[in-house]
PDB file of N, CA and C in Angstrom:
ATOM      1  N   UNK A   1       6.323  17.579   0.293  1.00  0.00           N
ATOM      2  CA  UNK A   1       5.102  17.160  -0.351  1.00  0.00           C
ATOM      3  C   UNK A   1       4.714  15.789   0.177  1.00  0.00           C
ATOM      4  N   UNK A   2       3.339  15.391   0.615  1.00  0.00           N
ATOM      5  CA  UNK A   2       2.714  14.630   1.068  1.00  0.00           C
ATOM      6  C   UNK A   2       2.485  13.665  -0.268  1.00  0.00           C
ATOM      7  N   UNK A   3       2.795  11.980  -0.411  1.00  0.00           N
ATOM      8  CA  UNK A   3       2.133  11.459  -1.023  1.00  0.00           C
ATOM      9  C   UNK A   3       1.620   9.627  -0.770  1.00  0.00           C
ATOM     10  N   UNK A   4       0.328  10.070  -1.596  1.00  0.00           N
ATOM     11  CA  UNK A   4      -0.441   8.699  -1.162  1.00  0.00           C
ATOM     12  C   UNK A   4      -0.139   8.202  -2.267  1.00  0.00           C
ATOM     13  N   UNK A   5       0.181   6.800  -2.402  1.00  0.00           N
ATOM     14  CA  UNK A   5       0.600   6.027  -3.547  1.00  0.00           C
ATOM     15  C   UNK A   5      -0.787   4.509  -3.338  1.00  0.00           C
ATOM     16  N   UNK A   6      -1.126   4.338  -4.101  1.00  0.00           N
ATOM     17  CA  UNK A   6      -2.763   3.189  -4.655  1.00  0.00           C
ATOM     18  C   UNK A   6      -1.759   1.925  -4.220  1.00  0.00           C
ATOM     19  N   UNK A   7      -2.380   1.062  -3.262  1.00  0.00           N
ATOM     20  CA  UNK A   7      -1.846  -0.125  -3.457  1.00  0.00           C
ATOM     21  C   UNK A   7      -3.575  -1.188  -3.173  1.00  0.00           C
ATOM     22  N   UNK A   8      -2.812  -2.396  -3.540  1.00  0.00           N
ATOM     23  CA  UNK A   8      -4.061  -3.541  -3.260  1.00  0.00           C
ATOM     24  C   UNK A   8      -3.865  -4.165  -1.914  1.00  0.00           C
ATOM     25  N   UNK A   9      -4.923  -4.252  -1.364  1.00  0.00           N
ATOM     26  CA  UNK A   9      -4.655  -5.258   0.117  1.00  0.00           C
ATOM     27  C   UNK A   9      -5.141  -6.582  -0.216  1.00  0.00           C
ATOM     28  N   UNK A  10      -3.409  -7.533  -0.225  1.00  0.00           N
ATOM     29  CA  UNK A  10      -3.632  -8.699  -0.489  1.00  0.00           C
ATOM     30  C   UNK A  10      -3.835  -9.851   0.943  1.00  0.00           C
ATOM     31  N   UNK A  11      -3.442  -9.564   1.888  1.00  0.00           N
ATOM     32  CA  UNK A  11      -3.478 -10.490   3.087  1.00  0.00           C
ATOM     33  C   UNK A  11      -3.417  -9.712   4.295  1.00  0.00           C
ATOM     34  N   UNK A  12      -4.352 -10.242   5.138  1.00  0.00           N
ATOM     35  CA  UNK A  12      -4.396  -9.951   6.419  1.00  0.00           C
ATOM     36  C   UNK A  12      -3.286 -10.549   7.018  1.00  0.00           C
ATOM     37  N   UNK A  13      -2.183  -9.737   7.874  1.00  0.00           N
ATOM     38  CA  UNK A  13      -0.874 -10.242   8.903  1.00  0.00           C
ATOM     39  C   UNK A  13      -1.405 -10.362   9.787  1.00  0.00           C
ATOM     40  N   UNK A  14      -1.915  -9.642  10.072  1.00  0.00           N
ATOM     41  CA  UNK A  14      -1.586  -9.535  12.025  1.00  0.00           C
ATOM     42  C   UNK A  14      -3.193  -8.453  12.269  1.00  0.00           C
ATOM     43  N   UNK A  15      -4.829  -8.989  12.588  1.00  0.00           N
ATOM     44  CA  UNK A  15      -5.181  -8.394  13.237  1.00  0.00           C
ATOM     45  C   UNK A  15      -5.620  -7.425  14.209  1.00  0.00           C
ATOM     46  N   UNK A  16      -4.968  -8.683  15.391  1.00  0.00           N
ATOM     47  CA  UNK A  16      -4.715  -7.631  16.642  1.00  0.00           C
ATOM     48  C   UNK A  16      -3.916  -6.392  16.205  1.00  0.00           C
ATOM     49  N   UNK A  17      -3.553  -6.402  15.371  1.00  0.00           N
ATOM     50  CA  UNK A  17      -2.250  -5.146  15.397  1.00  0.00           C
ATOM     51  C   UNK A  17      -3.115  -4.232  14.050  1.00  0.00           C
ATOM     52  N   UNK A  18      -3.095  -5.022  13.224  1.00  0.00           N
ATOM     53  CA  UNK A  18      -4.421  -3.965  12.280  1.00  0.00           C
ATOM     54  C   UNK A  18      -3.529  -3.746  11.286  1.00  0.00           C
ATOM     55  N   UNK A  19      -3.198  -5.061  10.646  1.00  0.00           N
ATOM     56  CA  UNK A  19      -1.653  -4.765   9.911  1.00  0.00           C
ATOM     57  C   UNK A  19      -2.011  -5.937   8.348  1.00  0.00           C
ATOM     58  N   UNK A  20      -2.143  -5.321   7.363  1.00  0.00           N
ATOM     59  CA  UNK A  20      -2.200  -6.237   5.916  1.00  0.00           C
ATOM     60  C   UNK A  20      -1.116  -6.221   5.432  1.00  0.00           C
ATOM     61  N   UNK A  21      -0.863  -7.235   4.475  1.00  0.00           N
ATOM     62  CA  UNK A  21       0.039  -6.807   3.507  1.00  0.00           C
ATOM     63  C   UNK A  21      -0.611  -6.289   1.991  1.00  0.00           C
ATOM     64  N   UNK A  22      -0.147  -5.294   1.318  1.00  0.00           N
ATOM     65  CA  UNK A  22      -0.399  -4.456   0.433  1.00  0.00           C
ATOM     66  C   UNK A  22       0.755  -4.880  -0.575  1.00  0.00           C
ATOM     67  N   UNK A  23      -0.129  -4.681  -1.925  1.00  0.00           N
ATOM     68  CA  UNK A  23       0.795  -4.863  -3.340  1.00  0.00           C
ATOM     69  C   UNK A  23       0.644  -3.292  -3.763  1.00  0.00           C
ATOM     70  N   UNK A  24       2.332  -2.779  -4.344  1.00  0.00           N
ATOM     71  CA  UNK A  24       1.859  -1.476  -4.299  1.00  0.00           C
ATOM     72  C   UNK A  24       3.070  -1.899  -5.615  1.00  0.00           C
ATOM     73  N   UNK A  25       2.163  -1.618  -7.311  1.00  0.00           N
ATOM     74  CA  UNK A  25       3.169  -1.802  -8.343  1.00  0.00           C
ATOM     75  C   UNK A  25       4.075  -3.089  -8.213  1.00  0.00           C
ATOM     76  N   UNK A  26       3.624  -3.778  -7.599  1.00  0.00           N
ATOM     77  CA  UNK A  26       4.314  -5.298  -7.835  1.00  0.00           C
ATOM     78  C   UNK A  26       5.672  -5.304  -6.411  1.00  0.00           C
ATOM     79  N   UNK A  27       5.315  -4.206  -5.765  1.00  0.00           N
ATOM     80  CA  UNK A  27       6.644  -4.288  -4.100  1.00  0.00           C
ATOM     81  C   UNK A  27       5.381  -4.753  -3.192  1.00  0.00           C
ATOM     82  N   UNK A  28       5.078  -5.833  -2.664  1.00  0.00           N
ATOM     83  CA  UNK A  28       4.776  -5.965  -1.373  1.00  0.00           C
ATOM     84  C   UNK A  28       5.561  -5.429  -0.083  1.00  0.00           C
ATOM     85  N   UNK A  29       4.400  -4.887   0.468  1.00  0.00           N
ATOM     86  CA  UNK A  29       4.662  -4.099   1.885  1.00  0.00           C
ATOM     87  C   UNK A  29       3.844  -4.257   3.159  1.00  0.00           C
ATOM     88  N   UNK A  30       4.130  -4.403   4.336  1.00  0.00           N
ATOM     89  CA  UNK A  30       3.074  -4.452   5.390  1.00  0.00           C
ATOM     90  C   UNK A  30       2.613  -2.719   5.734  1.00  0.00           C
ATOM     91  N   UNK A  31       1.160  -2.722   5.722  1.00  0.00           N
ATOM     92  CA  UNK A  31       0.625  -1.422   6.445  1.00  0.00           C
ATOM     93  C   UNK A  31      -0.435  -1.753   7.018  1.00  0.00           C
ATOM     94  N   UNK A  32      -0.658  -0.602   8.262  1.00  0.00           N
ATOM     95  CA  UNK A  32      -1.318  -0.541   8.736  1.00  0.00           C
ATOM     96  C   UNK A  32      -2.949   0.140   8.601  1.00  0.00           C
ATOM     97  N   UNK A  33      -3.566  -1.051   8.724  1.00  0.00           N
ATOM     98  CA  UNK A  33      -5.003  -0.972   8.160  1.00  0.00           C
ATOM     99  C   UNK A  33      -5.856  -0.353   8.978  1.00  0.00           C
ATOM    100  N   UNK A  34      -5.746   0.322  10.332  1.00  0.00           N
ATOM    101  CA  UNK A  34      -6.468   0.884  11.189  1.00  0.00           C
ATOM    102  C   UNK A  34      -7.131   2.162  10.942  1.00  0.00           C
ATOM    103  N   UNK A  35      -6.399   2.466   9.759  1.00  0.00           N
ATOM    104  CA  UNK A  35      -7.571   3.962   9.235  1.00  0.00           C
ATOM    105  C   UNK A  35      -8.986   3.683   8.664  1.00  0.00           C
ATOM    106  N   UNK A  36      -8.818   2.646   8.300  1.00  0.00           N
ATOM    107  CA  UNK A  36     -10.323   2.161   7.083  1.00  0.00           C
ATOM    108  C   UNK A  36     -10.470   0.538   7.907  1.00  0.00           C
ATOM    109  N   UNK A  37     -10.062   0.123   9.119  1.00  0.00           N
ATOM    110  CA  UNK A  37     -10.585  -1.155   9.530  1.00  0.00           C
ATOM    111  C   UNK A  37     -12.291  -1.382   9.177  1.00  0.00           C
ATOM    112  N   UNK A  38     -12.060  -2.574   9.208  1.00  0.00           N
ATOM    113  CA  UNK A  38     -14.283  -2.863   9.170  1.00  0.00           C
ATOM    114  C   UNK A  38     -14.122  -4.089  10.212  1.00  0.00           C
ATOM    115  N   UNK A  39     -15.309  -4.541  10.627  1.00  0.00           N
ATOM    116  CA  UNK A  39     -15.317  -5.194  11.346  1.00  0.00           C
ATOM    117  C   UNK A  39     -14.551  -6.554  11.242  1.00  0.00           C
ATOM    118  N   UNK A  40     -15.006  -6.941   9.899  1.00  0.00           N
ATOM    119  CA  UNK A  40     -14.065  -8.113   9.438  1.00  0.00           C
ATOM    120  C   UNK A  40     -13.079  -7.639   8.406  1.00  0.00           C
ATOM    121  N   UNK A  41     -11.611  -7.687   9.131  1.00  0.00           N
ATOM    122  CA  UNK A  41     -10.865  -7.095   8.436  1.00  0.00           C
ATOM    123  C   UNK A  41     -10.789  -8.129   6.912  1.00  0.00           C
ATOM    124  N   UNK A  42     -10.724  -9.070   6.725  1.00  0.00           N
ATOM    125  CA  UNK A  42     -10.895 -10.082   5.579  1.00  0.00           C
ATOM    126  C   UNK A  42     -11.863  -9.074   4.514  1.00  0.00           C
ATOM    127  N   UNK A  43     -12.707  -8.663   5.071  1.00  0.00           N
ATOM    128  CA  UNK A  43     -13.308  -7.668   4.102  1.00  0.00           C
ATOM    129  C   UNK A  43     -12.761  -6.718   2.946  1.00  0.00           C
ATOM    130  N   UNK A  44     -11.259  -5.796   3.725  1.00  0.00           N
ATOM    131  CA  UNK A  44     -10.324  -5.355   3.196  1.00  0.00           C
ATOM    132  C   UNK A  44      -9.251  -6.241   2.003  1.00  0.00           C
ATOM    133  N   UNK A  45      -9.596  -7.603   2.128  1.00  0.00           N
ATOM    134  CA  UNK A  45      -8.624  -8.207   0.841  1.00  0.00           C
ATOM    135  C   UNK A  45      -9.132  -8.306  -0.156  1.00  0.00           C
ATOM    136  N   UNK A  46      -8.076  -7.497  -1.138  1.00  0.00           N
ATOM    137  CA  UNK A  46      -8.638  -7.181  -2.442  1.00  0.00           C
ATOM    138  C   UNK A  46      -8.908  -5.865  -3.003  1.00  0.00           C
ATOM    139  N   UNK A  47      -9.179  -4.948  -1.561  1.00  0.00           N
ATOM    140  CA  UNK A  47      -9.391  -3.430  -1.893  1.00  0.00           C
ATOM    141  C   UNK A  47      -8.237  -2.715  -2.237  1.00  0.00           C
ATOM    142  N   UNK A  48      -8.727  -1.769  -2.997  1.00  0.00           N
ATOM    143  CA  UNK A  48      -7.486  -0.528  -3.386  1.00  0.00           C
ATOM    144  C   UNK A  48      -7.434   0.245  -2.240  1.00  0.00           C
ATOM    145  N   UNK A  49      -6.354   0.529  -1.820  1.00  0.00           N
ATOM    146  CA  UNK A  49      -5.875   1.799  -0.749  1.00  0.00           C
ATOM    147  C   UNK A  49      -5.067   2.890  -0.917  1.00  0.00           C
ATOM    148  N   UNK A  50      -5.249   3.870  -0.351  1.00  0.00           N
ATOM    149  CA  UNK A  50      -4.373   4.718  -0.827  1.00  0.00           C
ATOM    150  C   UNK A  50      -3.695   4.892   0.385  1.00  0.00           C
ATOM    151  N   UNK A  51      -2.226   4.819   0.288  1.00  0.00           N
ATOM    152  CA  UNK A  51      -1.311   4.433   1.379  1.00  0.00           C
ATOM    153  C   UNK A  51      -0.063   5.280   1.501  1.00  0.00           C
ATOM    154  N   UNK A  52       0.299   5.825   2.560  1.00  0.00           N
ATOM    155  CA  UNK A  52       0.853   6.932   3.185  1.00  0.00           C
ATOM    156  C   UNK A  52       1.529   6.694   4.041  1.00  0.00           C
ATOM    157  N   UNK A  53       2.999   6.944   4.108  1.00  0.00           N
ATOM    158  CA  UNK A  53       3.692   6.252   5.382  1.00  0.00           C
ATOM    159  C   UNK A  53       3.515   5.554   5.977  1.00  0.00           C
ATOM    160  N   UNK A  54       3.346   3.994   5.453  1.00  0.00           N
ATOM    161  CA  UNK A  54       2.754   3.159   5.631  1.00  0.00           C
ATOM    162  C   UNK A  54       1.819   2.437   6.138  1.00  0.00           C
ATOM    163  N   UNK A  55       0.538   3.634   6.209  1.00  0.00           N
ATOM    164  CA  UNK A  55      -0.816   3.900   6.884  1.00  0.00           C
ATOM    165  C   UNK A  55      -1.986   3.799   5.520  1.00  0.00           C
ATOM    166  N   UNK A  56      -3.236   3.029   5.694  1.00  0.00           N
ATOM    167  CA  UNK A  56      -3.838   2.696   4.105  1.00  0.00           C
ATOM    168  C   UNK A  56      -4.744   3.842   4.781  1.00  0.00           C
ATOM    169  N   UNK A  57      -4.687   5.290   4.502  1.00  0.00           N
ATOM    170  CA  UNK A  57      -5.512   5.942   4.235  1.00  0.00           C
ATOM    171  C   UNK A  57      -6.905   5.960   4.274  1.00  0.00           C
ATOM    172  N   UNK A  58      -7.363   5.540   3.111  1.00  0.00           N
ATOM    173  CA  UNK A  58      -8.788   5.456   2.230  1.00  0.00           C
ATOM    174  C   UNK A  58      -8.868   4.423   1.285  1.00  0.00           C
ATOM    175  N   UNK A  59     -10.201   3.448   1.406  1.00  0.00           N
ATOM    176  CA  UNK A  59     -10.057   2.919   0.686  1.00  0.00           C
ATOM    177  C   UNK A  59     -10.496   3.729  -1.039  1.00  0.00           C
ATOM    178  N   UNK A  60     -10.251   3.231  -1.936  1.00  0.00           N
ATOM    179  CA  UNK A  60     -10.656   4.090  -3.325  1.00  0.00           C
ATOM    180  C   UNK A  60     -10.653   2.959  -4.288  1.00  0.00           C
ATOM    181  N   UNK A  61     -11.508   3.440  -5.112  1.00  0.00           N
ATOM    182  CA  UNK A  61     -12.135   2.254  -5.927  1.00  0.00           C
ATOM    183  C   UNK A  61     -10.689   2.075  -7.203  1.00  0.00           C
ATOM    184  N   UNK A  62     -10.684   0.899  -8.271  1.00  0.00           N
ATOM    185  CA  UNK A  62      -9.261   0.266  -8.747  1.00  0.00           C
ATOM    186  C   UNK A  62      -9.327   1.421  -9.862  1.00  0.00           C
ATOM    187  N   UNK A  63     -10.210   2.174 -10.612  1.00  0.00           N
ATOM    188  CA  UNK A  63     -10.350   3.340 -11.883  1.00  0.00           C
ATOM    189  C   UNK A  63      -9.534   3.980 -11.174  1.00  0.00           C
ATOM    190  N   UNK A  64     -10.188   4.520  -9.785  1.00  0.00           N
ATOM    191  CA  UNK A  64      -9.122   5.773  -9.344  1.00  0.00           C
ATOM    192  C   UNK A  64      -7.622   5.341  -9.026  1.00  0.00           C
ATOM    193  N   UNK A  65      -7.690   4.411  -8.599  1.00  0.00           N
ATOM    194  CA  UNK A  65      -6.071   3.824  -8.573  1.00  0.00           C
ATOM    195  C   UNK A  65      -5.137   3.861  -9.604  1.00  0.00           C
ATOM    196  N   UNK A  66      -5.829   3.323 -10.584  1.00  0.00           N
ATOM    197  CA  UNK A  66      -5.143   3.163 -11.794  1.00  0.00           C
ATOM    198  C   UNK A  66      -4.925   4.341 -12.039  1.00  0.00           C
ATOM    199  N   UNK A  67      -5.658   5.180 -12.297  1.00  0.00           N
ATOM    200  CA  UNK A  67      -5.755   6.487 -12.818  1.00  0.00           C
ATOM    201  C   UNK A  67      -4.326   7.275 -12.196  1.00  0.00           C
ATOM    202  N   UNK A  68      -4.413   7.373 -10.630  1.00  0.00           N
ATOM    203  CA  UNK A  68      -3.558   8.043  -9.499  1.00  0.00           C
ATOM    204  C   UNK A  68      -2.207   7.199 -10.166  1.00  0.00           C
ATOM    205  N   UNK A  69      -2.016   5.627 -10.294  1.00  0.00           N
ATOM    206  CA  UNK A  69      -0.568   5.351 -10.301  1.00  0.00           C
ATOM    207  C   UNK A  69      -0.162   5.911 -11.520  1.00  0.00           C
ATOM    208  N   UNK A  70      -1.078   6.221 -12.703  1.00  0.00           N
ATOM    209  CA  UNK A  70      -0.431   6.534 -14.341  1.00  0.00           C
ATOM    210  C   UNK A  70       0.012   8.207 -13.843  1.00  0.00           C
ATOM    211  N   UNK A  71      -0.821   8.895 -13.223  1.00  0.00           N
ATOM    212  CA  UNK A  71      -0.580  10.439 -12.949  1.00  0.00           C
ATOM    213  C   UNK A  71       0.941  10.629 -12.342  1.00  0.00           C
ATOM    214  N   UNK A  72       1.019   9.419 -11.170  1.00  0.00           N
ATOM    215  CA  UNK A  72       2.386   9.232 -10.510  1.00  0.00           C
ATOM    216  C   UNK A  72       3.361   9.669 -11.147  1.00  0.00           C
ATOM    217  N   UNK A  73       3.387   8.613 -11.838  1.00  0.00           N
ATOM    218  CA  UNK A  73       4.378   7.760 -12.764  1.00  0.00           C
ATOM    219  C   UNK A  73       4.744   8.974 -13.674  1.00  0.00           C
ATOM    220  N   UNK A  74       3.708   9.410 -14.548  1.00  0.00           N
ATOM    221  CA  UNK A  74       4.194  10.510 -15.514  1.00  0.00           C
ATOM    222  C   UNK A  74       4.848  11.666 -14.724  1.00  0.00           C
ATOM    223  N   UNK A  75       4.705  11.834 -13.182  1.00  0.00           N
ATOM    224  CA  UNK A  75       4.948  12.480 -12.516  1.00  0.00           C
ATOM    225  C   UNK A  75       6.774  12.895 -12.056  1.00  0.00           C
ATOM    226  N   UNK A  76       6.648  10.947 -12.067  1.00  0.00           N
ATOM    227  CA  UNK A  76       8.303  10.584 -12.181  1.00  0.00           C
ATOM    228  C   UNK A  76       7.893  10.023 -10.280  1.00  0.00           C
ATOM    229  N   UNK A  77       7.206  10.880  -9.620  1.00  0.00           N
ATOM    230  CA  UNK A  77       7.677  10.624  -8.361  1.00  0.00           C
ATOM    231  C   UNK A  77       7.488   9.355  -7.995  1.00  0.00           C
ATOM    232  N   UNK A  78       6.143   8.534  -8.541  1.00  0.00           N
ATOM    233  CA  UNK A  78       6.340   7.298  -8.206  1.00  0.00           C
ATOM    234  C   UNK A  78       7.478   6.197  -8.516  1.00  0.00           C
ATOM    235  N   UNK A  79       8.160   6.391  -9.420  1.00  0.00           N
ATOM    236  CA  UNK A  79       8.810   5.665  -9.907  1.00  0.00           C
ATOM    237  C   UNK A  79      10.321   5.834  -8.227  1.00  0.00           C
ATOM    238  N   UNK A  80      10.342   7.119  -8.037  1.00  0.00           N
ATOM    239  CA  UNK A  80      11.726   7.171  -6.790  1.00  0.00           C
ATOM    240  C   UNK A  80      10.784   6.433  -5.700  1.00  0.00           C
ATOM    241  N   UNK A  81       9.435   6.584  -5.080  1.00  0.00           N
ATOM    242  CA  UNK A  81       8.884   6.190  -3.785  1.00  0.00           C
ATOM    243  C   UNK A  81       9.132   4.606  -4.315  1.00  0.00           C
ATOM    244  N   UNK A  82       8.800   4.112  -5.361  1.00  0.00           N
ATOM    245  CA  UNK A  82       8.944   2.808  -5.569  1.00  0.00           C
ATOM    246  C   UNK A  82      10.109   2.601  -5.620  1.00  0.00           C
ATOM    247  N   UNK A  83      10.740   2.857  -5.861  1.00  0.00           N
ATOM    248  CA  UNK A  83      12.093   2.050  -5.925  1.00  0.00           C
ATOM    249  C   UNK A  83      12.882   2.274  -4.404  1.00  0.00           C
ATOM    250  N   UNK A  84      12.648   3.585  -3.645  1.00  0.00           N
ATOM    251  CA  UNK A  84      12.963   3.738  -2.000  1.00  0.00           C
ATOM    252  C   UNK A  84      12.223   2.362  -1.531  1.00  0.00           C
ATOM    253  N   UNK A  85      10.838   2.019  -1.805  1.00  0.00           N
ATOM    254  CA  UNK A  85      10.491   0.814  -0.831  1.00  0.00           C
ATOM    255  C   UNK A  85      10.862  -0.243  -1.398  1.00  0.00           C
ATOM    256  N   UNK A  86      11.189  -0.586  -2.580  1.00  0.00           N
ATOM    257  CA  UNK A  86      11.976  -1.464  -2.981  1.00  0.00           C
ATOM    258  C   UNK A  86      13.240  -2.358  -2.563  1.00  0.00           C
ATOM    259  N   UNK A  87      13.946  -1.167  -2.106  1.00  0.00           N
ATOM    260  CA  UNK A  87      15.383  -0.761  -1.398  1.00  0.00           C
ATOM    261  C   UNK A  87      15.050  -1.499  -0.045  1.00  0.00           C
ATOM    262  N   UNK A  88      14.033  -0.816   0.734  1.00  0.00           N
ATOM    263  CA  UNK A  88      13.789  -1.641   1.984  1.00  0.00           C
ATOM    264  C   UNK A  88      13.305  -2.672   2.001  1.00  0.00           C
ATOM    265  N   UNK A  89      12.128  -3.143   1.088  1.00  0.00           N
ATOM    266  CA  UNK A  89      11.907  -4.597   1.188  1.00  0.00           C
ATOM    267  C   UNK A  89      13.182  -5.308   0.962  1.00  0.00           C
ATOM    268  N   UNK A  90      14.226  -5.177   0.308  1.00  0.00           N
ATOM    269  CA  UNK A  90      15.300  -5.993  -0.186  1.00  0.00           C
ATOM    270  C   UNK A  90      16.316  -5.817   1.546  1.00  0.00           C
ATOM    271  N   UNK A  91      16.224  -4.840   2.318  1.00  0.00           N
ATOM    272  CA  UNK A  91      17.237  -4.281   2.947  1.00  0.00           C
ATOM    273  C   UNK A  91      16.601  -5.789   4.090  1.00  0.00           C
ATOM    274  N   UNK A  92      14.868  -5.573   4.528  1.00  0.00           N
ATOM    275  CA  UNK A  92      14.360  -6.139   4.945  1.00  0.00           C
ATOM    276  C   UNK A  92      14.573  -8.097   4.984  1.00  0.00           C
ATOM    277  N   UNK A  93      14.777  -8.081   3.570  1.00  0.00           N
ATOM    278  CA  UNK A  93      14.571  -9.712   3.005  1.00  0.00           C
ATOM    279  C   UNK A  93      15.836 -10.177   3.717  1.00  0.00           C
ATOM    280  N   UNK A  94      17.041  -9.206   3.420  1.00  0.00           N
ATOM    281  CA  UNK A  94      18.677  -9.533   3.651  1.00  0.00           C
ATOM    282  C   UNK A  94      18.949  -9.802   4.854  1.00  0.00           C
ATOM    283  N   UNK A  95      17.790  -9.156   6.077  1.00  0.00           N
ATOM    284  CA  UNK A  95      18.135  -9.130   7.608  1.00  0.00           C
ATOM    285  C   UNK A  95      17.802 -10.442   8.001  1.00  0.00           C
ATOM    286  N   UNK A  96      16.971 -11.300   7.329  1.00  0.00           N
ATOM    287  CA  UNK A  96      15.941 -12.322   7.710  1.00  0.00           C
ATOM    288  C   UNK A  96      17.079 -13.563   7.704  1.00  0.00           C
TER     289      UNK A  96
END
């Protein structure tokens, strides 16, 4: 099963590369913003995304987000995808 999990794009990383960082339930993550780029990627901070192997999909407005993370959640599945990227941001922090 395929899933897109709602995150916010809080900061532009890396441009040239087409790369934000995303708040997804309080785990920051870097993805790649090249599906929904705009000209000025700065445009993208602040938007909801819906984010997929660490690719932001679509952007989607914060109702539907909200909406998608409560469906998750009751779902149960968000709660394992969150806590798997959890795992790596921490695996990530430890290498540094």
């Amino acid at each position: 099963m395929c899933l897109g999990i709602p995150g916010q794009i809080v900061k532009i990383t890396d441009e040239t590369r087409l790369m934000a960082l995303a708040n997804v339930s309080g785990v920051r993550r870097e993805v790649s913003v090249a599906c929904v780029a705009t000209p000025d990627l700065s445009d993208l901070v602040g938007e909801w995304v819906l984010i997929h192997v660490g690719f932001a999909m679509s952007v989607i407005d914060e109702d539907e987000a909200a909406k998608t993370l409560e469906a998750l959640r009751g779902l149960g599945e968000a709660q394992e995808t969150l806590e798997a990227m959890a795992d790596g941001a921490a695996a990530l922090e430890g290498s540094q």
